[in-house]
Every structure is written in structure tokens, then in C-alpha cells.
Protein backbone atom coordinates (compact mmCIF):
# COMPACT_ATOMS: atom_id res chain seq x y z
CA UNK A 1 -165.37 -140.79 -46.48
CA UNK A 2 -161.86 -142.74 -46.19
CA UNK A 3 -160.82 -145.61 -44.39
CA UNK A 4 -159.37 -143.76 -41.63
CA UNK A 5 -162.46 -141.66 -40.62
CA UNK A 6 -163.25 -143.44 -37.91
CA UNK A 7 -160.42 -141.77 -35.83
CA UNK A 8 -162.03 -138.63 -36.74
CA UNK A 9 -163.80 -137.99 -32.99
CA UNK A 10 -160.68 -139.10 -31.32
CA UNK A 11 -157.65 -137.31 -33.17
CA UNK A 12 -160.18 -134.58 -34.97
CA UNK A 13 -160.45 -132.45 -30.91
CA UNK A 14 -156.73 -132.21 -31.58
CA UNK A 15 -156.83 -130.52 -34.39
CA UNK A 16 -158.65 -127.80 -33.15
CA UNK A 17 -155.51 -126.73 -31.56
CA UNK A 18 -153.65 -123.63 -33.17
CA UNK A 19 -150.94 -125.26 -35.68
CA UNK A 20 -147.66 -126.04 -35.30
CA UNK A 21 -148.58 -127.34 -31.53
CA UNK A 22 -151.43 -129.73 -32.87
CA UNK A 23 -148.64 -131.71 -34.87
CA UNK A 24 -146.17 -131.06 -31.87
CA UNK A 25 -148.90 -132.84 -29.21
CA UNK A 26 -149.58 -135.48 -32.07
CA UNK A 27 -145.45 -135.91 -32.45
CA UNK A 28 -145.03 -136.10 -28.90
CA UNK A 29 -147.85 -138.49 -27.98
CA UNK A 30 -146.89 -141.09 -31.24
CA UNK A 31 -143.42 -141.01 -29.93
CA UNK A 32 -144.10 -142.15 -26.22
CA UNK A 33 -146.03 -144.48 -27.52
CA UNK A 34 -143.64 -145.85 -29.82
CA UNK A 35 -140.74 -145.61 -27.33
CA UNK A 36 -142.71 -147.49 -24.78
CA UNK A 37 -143.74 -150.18 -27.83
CA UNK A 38 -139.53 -150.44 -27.87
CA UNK A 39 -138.51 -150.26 -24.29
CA UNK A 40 -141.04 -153.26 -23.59
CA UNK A 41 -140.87 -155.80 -26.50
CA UNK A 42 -137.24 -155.92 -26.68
CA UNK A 43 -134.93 -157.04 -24.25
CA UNK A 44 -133.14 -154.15 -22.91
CA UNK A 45 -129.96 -155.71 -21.35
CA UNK A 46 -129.20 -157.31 -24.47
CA UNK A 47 -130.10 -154.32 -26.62
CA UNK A 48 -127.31 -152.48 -24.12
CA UNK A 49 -124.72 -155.22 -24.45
CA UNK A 50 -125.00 -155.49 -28.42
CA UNK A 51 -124.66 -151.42 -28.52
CA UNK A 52 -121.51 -152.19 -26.52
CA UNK A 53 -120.15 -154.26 -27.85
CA UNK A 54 -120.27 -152.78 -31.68
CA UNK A 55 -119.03 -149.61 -29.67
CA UNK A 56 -116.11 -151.90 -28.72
CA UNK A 57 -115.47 -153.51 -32.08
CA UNK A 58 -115.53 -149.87 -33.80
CA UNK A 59 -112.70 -149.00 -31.35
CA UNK A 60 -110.81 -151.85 -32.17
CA UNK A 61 -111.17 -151.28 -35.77
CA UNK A 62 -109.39 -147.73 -35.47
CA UNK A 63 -106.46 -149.37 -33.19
CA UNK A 64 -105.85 -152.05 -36.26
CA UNK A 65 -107.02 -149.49 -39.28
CA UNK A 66 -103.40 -150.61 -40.80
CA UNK A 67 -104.43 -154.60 -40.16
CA UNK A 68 -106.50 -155.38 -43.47
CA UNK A 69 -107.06 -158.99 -42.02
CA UNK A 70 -107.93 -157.76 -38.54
CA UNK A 71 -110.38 -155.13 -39.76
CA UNK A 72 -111.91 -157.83 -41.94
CA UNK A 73 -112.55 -160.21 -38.88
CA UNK A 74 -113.77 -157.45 -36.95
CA UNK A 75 -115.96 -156.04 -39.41
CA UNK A 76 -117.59 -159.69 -39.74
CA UNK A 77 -118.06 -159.73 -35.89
CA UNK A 78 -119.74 -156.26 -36.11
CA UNK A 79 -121.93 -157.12 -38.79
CA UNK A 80 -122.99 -160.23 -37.25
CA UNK A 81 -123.98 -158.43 -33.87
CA UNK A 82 -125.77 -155.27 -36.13
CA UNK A 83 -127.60 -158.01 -37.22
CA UNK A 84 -128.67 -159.76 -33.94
CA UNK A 85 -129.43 -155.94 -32.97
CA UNK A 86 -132.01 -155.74 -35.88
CA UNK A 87 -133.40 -158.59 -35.70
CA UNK A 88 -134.36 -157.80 -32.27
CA UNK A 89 -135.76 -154.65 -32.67
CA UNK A 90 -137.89 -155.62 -35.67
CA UNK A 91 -140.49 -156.52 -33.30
CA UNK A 92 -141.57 -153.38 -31.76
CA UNK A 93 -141.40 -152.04 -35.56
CA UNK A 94 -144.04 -154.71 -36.87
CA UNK A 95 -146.03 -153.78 -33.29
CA UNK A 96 -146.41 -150.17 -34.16
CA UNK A 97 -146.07 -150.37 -38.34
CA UNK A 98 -149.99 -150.37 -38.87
CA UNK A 99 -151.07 -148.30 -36.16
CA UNK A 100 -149.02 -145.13 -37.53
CA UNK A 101 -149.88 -145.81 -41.17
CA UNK A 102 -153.71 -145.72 -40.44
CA UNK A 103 -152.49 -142.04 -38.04
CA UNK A 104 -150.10 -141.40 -40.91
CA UNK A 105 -153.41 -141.61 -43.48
CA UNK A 106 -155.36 -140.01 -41.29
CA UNK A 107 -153.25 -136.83 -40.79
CA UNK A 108 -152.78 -136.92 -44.98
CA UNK A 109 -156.20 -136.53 -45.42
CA UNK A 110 -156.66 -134.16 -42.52
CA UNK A 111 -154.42 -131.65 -44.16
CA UNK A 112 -155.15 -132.36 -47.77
CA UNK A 113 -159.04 -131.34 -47.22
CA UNK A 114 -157.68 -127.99 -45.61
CA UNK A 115 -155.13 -127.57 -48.65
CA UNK A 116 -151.93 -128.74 -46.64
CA UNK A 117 -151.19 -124.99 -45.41
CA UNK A 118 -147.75 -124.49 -44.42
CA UNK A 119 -147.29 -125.17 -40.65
CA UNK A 120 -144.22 -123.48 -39.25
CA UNK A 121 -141.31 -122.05 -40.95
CA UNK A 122 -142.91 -122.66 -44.52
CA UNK A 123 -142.89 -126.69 -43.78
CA UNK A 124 -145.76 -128.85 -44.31
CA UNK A 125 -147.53 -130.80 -41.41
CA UNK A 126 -144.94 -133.96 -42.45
CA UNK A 127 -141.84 -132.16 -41.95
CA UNK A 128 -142.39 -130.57 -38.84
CA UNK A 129 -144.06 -133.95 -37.86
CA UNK A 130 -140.66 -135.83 -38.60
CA UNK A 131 -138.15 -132.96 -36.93
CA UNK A 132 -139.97 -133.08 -34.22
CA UNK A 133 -140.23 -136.90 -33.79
CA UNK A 134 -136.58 -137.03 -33.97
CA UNK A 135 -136.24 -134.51 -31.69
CA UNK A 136 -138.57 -136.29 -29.07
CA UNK A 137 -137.20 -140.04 -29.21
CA UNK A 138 -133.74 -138.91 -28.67
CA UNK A 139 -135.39 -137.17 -25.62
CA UNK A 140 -137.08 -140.03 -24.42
CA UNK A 141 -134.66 -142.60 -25.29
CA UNK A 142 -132.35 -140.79 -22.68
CA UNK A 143 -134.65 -140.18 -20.17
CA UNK A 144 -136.26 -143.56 -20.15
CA UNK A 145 -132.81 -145.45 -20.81
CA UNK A 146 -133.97 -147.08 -24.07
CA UNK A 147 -131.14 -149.20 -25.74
């Protein structure tokens, strides 16, 4: 019995649906979640304006590419707003961290018991997990405007 069996009668229904669309559900679900998480701890106007503005910076950076001095300043500036763009976004990471470790454990020991079959394509549960969680937030990060 592990740690994570206690998510057994509310993931373990899911499983009983035919592989790869078990993971894909799973993928889909985590992500919404996640996105959500993001969209609603962080301040989106800011999130917007810092994107901008790095966009901005990068531009200038190709107009001055023969400016060693300029680029310098402007890499500083980037940096400095990359920074205030991480720092604000490591909230929604710590807020959802845990939660998809324990899934993340859970799913490991789901597939280890049935000898981590290939899923689709030859690919474990994990790498079809992963495409297809990339796949989704850039999805969902457009259609829900998430900065």
C-alpha cells in the first residue's frame, strides 16, 4: 500500500478507460486545473505588460545588435523584468507543486503494478502524459488569454 492510495477510488474509475485516452483525460483535466491555478494567482495585466515589454526590449536589441553598450543596458533591463516575470509566477507553481507530485506518484505506481506497457506509439504513460500537456496549455493559454 503507498502513500498515494488513497486517490485510488477517485483517479482508479479513470483508468478503466482504454489507454492512450485515460492519460489524455488525466492530461487534459491536470492542465485546466493548472491553467486556472495560473490565470487566478497571478496578476494578469502585469503578466501581459512584462511579456511586452521583454517583446519590446528583444526588438530593440536586434535594431542595436552592432551597439555592444546598448545591448548590454538592454539586456540588464530584460533580465531584470524576466525576473519580476518569475517571481510572479512562482506562486501558482508552489500552489499546484504538491498536488501533481502526489498525481505524479500515483500514476507511477499505477503503471508500474501493470508493468508500464507502452501506451501509444511505443511511449510510456510519462511521455505521452508530457506531449500532451504541452499540447493542451498552449491550447488553453490561448483560449483563456493566460499571460
Amino acid at each position: 500500500m503507498s502513500f498515494t492510495s488513497f486517490l485510488d477510488p477517485i483517479l482508479g474509475p479513470l483508468m478503466g478507460i482504454p489507454a492512450p485516452w485515460n492519460i489524455l483525460l488525466l492530461s487534459f483535466l491536470l492542465t485546466v486545473v493548472i491553467t486556472l491555478v495560473y490565470k487566478f494567482a497571478t496578476d494578469q495585466k502585469m503578466m501581459k505588460e512584462l511579456k511586452d515589454e521583454i517583446k519590446q526590449i528583444q526588438k530593440e536589441m536586434k535594431e542595436f545588435k552592432n551597439y555592444p553598450d546598448k545591448i548590454m543596458d538592454l539586456q540588464k533591463r530584460a533580465w531584470e523584468k524576466t525576473m519580476k516575470q518569475f517571481m510572479h509566477s512562482l506562486k501558482p507553481t508552489l500552489i499546484t507543486f504538491i498536488p501533481i507530485l502526489i498525481i505524479f506518484g500515483w500514476m507511477r505506481t499505477y503503471y508500474t503494478s501493470i508493468g508500464n506497457p507502452p501506451v501509444l506509439f511505443g511511449l510510456g504513460w510519462i511521455w505521452i502524459y508530457i506531449v500532451s500537456s504541452i499540447l493542451f496549455s498552449i491550447l488553453l493559454r490561448k483560449l483563456l488569454k493566460v499571460h
